[in-house]
C-alpha atoms as a PDB file:
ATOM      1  CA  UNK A   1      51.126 -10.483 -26.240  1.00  0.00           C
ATOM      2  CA  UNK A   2      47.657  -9.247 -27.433  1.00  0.00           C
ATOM      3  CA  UNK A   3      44.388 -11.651 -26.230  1.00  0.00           C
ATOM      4  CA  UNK A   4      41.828 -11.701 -28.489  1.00  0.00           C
ATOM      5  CA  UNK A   5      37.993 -10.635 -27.131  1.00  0.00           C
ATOM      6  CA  UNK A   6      36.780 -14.098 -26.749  1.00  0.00           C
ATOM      7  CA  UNK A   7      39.494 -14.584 -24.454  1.00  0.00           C
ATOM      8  CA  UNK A   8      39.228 -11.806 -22.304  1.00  0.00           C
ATOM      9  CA  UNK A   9      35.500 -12.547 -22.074  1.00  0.00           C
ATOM     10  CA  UNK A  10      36.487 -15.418 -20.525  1.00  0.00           C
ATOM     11  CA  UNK A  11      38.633 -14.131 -18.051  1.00  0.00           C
ATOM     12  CA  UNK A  12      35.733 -11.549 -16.860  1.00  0.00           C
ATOM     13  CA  UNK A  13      33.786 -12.544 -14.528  1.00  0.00           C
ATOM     14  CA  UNK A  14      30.625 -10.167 -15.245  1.00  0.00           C
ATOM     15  CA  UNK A  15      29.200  -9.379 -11.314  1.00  0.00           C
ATOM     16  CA  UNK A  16      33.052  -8.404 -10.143  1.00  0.00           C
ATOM     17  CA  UNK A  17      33.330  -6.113 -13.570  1.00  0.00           C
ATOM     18  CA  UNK A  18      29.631  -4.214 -12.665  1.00  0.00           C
ATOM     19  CA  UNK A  19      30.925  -3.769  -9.124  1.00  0.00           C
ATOM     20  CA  UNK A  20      33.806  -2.439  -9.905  1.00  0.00           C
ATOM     21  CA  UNK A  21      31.811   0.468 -11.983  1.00  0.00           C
ATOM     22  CA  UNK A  22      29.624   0.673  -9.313  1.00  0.00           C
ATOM     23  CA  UNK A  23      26.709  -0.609 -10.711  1.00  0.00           C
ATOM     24  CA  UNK A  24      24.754  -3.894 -10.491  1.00  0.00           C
ATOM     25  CA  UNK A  25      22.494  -5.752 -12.318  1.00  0.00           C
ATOM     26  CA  UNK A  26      18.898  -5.137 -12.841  1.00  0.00           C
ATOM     27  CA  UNK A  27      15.880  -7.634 -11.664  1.00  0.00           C
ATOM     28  CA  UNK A  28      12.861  -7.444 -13.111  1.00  0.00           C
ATOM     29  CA  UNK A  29      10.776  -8.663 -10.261  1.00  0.00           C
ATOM     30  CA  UNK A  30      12.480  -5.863  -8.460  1.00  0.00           C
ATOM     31  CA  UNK A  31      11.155  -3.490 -10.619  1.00  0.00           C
ATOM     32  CA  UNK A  32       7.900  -5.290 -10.696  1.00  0.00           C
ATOM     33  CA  UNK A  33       7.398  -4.825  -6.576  1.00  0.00           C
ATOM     34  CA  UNK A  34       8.989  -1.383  -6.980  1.00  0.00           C
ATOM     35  CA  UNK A  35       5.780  -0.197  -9.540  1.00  0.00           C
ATOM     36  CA  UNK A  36       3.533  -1.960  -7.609  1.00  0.00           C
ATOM     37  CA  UNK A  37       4.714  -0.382  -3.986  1.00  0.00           C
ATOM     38  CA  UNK A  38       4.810   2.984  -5.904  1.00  0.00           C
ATOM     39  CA  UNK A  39       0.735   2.574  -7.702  1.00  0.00           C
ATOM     40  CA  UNK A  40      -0.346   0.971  -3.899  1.00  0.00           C
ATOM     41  CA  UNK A  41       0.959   4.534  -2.594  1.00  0.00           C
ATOM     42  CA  UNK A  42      -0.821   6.236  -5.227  1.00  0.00           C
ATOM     43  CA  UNK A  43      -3.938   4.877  -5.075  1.00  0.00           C
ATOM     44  CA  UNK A  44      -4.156   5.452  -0.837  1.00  0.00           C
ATOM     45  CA  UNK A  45      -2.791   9.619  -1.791  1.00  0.00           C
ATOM     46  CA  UNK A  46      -5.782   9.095  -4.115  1.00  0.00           C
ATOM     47  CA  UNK A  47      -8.426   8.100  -2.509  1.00  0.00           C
ATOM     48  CA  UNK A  48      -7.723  10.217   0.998  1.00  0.00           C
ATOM     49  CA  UNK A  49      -7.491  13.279  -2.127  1.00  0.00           C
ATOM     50  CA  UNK A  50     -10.961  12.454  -3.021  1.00  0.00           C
ATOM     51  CA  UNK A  51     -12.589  12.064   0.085  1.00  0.00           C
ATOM     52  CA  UNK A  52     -10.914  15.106   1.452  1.00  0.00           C
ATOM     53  CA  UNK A  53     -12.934  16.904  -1.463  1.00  0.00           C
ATOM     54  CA  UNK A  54     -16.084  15.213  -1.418  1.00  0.00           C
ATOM     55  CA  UNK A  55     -19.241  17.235  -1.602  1.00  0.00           C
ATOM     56  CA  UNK A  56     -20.257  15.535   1.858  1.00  0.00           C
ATOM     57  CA  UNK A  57     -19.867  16.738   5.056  1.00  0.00           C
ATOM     58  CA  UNK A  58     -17.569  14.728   6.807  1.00  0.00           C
ATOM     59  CA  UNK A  59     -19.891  12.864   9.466  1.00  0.00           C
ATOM     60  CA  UNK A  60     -22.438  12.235   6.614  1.00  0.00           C
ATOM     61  CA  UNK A  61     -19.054  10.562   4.396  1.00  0.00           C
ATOM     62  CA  UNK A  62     -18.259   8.535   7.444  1.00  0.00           C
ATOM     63  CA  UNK A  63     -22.035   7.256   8.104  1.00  0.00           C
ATOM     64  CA  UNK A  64     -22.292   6.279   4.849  1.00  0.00           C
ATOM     65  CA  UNK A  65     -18.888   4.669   4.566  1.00  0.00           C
ATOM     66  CA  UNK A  66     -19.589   2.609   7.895  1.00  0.00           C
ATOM     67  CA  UNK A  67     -22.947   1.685   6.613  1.00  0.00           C
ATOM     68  CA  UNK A  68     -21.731   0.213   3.339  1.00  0.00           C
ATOM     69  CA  UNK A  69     -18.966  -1.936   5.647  1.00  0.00           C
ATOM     70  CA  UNK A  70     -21.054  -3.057   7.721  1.00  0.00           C
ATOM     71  CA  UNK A  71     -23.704  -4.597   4.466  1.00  0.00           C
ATOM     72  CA  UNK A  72     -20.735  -5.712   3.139  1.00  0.00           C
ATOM     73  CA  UNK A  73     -19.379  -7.744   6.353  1.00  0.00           C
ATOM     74  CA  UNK A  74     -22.452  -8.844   7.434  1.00  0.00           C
ATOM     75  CA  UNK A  75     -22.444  -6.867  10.452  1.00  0.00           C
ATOM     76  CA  UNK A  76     -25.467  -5.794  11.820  1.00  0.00           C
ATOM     77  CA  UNK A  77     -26.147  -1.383  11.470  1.00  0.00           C
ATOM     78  CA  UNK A  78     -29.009  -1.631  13.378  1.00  0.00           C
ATOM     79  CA  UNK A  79     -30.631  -3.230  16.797  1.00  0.00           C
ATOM     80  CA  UNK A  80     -29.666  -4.515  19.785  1.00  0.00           C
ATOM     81  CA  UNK A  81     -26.759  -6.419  18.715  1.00  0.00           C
ATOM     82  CA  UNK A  82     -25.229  -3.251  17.034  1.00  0.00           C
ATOM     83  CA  UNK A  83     -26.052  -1.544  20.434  1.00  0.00           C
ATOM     84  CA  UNK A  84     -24.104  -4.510  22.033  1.00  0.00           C
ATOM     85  CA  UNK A  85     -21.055  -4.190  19.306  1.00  0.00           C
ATOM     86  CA  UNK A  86     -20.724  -0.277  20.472  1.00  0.00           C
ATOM     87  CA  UNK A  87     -21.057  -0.993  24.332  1.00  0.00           C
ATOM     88  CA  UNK A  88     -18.268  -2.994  23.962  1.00  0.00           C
ATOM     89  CA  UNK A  89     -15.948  -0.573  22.769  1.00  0.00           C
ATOM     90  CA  UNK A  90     -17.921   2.845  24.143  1.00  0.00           C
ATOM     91  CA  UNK A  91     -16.065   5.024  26.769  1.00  0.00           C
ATOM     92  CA  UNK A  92     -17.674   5.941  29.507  1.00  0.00           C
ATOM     93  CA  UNK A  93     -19.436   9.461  29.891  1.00  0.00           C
ATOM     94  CA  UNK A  94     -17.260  12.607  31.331  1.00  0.00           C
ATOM     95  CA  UNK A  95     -17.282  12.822  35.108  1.00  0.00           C
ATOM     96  CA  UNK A  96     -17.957  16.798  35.666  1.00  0.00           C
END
């Protein structure tokens, strides 16, 4: 008895069929998240790249960094309530 294709398409059901081949079906917002997890990563390997070969000392790179923070926040750089802001979180001098 031969079944024509329309119905044997019916009789498919089309998740069992891509299991059964191992594979499964594709979601684009998957792949969306995927790219976007994958530039995220890039972007972080590129930016500790550059700053790893800046032309800047290190402590200079870091002063400057924290200063442009700081205007950006709000947070005072300068004065006694910066003073205050680093008592807070200062560690005590060695004990010798």
């Amino acid at each position: 008895m031969a079944m024509s294709w329309k119905a044997m398409k019916g009789m498919l059901d089309r998740e069992l069929l891509l299991k059964r081949m191992g594979l499964e079906e594709r979601s684009p917002a998957g792949d969306f998240f995927t790219g976007l997890g994958l530039f995220s990563v890039g972007v972080l390997v590129g930016a500790g790249l550059g700053m790893m070969f800046a032309p800047r000392r290190g402590e200079d790179l870091r002063a400057m960094m924290t200063d442009a923070w700081r205007q950006r926040t709000g947070k005072p750089t300068q004065g006694p309530d910066y003073q205050a802001m680093g008592a807070e979180t200062a560690m005590p001098p060695p004990q010798h």
